[in-house]
PDB file of N, CA and C in Angstrom:
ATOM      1  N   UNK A   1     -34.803  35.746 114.909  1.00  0.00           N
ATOM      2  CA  UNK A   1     -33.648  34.898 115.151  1.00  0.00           C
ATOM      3  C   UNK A   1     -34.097  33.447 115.159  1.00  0.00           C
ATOM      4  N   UNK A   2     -33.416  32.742 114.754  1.00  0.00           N
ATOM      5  CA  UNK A   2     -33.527  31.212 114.552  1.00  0.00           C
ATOM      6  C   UNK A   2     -33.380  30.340 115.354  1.00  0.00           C
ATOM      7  N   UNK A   3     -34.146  29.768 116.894  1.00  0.00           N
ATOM      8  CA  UNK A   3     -33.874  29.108 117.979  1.00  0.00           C
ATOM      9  C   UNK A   3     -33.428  27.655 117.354  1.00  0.00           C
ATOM     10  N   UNK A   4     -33.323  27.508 116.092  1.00  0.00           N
ATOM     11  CA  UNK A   4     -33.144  25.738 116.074  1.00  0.00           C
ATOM     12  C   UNK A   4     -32.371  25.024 115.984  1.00  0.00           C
ATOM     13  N   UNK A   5     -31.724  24.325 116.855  1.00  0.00           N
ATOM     14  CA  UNK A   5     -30.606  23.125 116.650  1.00  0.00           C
ATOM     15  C   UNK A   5     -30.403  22.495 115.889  1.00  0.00           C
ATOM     16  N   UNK A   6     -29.504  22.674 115.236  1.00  0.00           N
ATOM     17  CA  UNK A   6     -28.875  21.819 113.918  1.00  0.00           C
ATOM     18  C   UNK A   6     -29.400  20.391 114.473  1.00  0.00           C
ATOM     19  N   UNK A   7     -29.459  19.692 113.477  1.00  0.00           N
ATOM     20  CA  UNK A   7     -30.050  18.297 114.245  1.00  0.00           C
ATOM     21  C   UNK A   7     -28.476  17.079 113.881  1.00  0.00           C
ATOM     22  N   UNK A   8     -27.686  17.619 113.422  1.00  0.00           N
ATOM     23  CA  UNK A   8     -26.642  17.185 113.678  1.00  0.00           C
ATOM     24  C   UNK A   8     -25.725  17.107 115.069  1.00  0.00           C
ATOM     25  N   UNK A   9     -26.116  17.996 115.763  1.00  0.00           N
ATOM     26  CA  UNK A   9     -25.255  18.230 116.704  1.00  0.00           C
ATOM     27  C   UNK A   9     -26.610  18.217 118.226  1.00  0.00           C
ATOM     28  N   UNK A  10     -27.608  17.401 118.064  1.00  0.00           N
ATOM     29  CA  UNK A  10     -28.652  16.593 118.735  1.00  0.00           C
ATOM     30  C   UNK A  10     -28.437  15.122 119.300  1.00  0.00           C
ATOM     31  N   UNK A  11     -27.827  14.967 120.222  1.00  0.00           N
ATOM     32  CA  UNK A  11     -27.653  13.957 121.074  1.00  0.00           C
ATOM     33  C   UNK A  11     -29.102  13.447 121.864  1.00  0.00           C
ATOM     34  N   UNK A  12     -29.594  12.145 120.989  1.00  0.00           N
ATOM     35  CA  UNK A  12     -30.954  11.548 121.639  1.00  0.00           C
ATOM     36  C   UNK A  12     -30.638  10.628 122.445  1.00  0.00           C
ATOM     37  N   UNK A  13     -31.213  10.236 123.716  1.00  0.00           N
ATOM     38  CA  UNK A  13     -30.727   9.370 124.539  1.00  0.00           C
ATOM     39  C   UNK A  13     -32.035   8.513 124.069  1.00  0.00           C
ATOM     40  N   UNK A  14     -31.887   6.781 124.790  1.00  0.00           N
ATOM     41  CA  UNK A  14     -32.634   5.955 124.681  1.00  0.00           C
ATOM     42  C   UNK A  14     -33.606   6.265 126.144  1.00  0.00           C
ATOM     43  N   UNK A  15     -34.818   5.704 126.311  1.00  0.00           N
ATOM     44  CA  UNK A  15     -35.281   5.745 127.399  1.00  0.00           C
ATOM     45  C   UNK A  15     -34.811   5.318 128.167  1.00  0.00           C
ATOM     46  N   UNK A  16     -34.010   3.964 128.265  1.00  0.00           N
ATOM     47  CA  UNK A  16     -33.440   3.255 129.398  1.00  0.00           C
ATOM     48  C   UNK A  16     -32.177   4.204 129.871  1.00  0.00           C
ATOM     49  N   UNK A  17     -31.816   4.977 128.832  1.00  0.00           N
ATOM     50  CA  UNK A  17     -30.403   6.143 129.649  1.00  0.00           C
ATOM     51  C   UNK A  17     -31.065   6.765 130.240  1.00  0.00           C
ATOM     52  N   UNK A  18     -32.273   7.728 129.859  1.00  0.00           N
ATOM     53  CA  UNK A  18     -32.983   8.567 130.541  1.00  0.00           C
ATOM     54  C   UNK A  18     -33.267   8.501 132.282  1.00  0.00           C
ATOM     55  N   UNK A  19     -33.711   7.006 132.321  1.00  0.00           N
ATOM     56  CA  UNK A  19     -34.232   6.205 133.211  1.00  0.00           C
ATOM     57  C   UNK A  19     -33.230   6.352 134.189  1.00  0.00           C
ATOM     58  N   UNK A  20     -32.084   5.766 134.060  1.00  0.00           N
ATOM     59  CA  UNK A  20     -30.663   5.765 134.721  1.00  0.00           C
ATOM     60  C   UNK A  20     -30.513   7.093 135.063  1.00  0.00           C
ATOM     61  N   UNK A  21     -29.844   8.524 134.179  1.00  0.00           N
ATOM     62  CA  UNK A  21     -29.691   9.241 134.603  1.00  0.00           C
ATOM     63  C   UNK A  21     -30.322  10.176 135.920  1.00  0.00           C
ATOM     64  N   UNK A  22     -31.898  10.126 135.517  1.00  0.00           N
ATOM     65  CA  UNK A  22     -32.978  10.368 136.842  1.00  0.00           C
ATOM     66  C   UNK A  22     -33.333   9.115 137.838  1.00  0.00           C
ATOM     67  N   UNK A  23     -32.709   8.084 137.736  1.00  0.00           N
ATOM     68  CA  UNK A  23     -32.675   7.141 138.982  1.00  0.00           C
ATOM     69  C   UNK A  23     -34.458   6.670 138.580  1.00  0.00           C
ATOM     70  N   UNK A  24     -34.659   6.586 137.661  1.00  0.00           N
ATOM     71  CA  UNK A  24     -36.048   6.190 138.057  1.00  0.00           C
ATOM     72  C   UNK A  24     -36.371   5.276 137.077  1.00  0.00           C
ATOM     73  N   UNK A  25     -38.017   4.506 137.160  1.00  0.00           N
ATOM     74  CA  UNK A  25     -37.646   3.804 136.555  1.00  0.00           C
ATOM     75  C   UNK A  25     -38.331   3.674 134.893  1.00  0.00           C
ATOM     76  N   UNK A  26     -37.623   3.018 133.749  1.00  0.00           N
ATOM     77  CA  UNK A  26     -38.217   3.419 132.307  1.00  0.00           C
ATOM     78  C   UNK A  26     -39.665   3.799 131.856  1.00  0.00           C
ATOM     79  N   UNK A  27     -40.969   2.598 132.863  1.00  0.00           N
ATOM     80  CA  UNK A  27     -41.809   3.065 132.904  1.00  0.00           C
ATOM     81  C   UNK A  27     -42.412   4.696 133.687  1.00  0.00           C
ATOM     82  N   UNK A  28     -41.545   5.162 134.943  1.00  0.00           N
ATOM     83  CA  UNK A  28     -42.218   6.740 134.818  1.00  0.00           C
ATOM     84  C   UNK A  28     -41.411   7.611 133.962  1.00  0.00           C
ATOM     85  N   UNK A  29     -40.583   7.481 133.106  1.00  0.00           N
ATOM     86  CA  UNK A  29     -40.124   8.283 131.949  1.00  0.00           C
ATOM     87  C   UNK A  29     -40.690   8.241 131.064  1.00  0.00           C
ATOM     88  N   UNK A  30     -41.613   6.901 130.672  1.00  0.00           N
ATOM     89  CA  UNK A  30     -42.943   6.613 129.816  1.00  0.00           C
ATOM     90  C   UNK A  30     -43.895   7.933 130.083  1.00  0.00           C
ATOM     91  N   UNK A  31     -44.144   7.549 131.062  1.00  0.00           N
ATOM     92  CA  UNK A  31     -45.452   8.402 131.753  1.00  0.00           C
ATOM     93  C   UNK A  31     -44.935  10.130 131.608  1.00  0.00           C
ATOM     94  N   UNK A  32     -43.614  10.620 131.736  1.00  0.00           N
ATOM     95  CA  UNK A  32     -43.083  11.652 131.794  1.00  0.00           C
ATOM     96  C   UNK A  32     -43.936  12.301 130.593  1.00  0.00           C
ATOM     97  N   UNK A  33     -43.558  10.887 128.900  1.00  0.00           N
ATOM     98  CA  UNK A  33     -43.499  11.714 127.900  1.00  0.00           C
ATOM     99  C   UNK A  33     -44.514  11.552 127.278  1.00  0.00           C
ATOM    100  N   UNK A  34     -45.546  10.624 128.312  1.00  0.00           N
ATOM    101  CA  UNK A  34     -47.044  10.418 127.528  1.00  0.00           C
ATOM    102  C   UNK A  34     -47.890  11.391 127.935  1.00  0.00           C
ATOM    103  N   UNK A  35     -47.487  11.982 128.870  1.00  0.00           N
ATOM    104  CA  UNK A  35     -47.572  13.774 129.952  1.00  0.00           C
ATOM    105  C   UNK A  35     -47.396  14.650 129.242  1.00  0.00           C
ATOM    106  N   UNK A  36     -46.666  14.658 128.484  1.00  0.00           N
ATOM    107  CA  UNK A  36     -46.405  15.895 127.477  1.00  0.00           C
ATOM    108  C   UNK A  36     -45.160  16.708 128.549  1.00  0.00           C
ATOM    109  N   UNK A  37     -44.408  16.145 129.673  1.00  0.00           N
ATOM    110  CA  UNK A  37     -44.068  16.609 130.309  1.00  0.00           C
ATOM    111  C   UNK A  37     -42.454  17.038 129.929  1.00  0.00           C
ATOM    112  N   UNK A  38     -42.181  15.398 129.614  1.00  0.00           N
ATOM    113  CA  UNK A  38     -40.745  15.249 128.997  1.00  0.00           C
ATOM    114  C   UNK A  38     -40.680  15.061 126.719  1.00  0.00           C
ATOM    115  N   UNK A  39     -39.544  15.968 126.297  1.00  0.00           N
ATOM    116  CA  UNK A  39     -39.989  15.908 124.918  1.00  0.00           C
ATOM    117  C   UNK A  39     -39.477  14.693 124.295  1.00  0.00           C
ATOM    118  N   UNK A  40     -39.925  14.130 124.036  1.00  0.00           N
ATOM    119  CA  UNK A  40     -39.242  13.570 123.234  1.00  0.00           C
ATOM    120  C   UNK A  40     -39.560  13.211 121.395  1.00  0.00           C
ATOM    121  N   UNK A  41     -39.405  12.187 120.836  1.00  0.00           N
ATOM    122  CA  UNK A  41     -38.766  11.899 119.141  1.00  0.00           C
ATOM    123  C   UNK A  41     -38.997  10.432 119.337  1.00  0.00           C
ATOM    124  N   UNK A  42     -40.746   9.963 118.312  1.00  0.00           N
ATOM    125  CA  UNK A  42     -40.890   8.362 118.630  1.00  0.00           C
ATOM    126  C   UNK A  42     -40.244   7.973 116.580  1.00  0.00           C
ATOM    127  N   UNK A  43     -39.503   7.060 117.004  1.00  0.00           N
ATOM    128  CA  UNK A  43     -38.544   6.467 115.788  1.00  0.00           C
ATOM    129  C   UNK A  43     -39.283   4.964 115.636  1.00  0.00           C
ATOM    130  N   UNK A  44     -40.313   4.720 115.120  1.00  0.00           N
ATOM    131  CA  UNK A  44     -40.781   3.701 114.834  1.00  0.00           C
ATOM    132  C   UNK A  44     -42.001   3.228 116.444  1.00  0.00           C
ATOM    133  N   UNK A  45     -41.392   2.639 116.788  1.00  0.00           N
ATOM    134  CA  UNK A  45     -41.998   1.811 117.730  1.00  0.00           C
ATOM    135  C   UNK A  45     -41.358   2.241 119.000  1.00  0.00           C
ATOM    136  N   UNK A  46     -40.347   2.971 118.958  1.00  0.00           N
ATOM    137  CA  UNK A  46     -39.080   3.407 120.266  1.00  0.00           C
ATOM    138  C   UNK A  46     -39.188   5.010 120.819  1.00  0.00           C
ATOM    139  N   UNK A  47     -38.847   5.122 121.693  1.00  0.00           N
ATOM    140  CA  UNK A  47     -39.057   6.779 121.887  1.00  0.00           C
ATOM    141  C   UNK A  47     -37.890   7.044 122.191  1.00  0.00           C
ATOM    142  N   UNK A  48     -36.921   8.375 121.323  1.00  0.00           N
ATOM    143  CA  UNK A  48     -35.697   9.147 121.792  1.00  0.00           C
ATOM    144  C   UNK A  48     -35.823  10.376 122.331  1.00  0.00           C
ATOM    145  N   UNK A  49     -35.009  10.871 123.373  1.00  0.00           N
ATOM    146  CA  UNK A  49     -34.710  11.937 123.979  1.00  0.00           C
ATOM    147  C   UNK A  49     -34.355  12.657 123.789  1.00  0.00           C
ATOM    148  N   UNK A  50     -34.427  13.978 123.197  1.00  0.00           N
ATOM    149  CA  UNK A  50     -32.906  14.863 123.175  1.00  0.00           C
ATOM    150  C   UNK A  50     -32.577  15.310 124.433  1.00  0.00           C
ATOM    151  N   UNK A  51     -31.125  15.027 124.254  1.00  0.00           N
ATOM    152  CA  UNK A  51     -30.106  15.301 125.856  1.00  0.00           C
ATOM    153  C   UNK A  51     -30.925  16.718 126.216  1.00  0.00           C
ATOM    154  N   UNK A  52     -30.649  17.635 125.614  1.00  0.00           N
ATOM    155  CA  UNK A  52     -31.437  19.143 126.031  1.00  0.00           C
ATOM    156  C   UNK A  52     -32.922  18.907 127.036  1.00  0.00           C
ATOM    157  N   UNK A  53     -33.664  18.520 126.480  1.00  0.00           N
ATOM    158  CA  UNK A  53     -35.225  17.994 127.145  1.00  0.00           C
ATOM    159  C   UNK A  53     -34.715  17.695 128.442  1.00  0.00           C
ATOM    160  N   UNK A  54     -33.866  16.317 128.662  1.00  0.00           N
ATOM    161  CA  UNK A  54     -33.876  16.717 130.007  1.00  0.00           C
ATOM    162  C   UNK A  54     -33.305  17.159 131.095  1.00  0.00           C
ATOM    163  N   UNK A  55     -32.227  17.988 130.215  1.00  0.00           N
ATOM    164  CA  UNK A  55     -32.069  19.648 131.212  1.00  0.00           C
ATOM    165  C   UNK A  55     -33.468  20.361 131.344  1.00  0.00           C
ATOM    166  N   UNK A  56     -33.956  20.444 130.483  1.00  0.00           N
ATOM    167  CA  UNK A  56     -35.258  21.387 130.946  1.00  0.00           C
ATOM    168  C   UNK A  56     -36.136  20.637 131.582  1.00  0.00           C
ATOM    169  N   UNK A  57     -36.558  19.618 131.811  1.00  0.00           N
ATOM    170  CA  UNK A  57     -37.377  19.018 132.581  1.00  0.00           C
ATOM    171  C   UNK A  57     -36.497  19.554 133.913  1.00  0.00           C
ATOM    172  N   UNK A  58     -35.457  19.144 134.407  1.00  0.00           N
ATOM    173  CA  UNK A  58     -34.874  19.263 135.576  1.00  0.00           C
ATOM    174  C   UNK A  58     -34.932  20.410 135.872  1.00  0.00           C
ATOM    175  N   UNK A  59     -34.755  21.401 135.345  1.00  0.00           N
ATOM    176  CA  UNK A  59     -35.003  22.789 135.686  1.00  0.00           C
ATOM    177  C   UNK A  59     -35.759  23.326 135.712  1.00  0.00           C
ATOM    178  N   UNK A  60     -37.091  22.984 134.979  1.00  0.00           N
ATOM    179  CA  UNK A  60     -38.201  23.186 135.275  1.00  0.00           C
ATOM    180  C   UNK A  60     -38.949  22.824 136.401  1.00  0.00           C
ATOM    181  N   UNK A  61     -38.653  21.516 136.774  1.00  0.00           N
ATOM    182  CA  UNK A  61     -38.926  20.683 137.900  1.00  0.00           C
ATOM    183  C   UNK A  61     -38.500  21.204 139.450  1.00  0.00           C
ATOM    184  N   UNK A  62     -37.270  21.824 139.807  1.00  0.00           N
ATOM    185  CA  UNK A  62     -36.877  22.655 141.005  1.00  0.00           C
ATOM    186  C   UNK A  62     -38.500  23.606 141.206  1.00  0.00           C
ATOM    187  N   UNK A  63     -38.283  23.570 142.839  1.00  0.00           N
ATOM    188  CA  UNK A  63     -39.300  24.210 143.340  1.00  0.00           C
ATOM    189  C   UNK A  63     -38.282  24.595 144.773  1.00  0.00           C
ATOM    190  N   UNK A  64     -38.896  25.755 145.438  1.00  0.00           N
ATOM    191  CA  UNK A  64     -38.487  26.248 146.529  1.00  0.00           C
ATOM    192  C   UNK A  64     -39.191  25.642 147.782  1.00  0.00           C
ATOM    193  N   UNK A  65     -38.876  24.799 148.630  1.00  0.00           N
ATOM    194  CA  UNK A  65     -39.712  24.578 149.704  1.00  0.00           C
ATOM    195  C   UNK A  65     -39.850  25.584 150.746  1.00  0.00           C
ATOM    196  N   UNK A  66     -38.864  26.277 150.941  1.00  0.00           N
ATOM    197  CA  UNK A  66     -38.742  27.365 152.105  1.00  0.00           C
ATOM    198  C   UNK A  66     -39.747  28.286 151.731  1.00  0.00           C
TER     199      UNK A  66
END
């Protein structure tokens, strides 16, 4: 079966949305994706997000403290 997203229907965010959405700031979203942590898509000199990536970062990221 074919896991791959049409890349039409791929919504890339800029880092600075990224940044916003997780409250944090552009440089540790840098660090996220120089981590190999967060995926992203470098377009010249710029790095894009796909919206998906960071659902999975976030969900990956939950931990149980109890």
């Amino acid at each position: 079966m074919n896991d791959v997203t049409p890349l039409g229907s791929v919504k890339f965010l800029k880092v600075s949305e990224v940044a916003a959405l997780l409250r944090v700031s552009k440089m540790s979203v840098y660090r996220l994706i120089h981590a190999g942590d967060l995926e992203a898509v470098k377009f010249g000199r710029n790095f894009r997000v796909p919206e998906h990536a960071v659902s999975v970062y976030l969900r990956d990221s939950f931990y149980d403290v109890g």
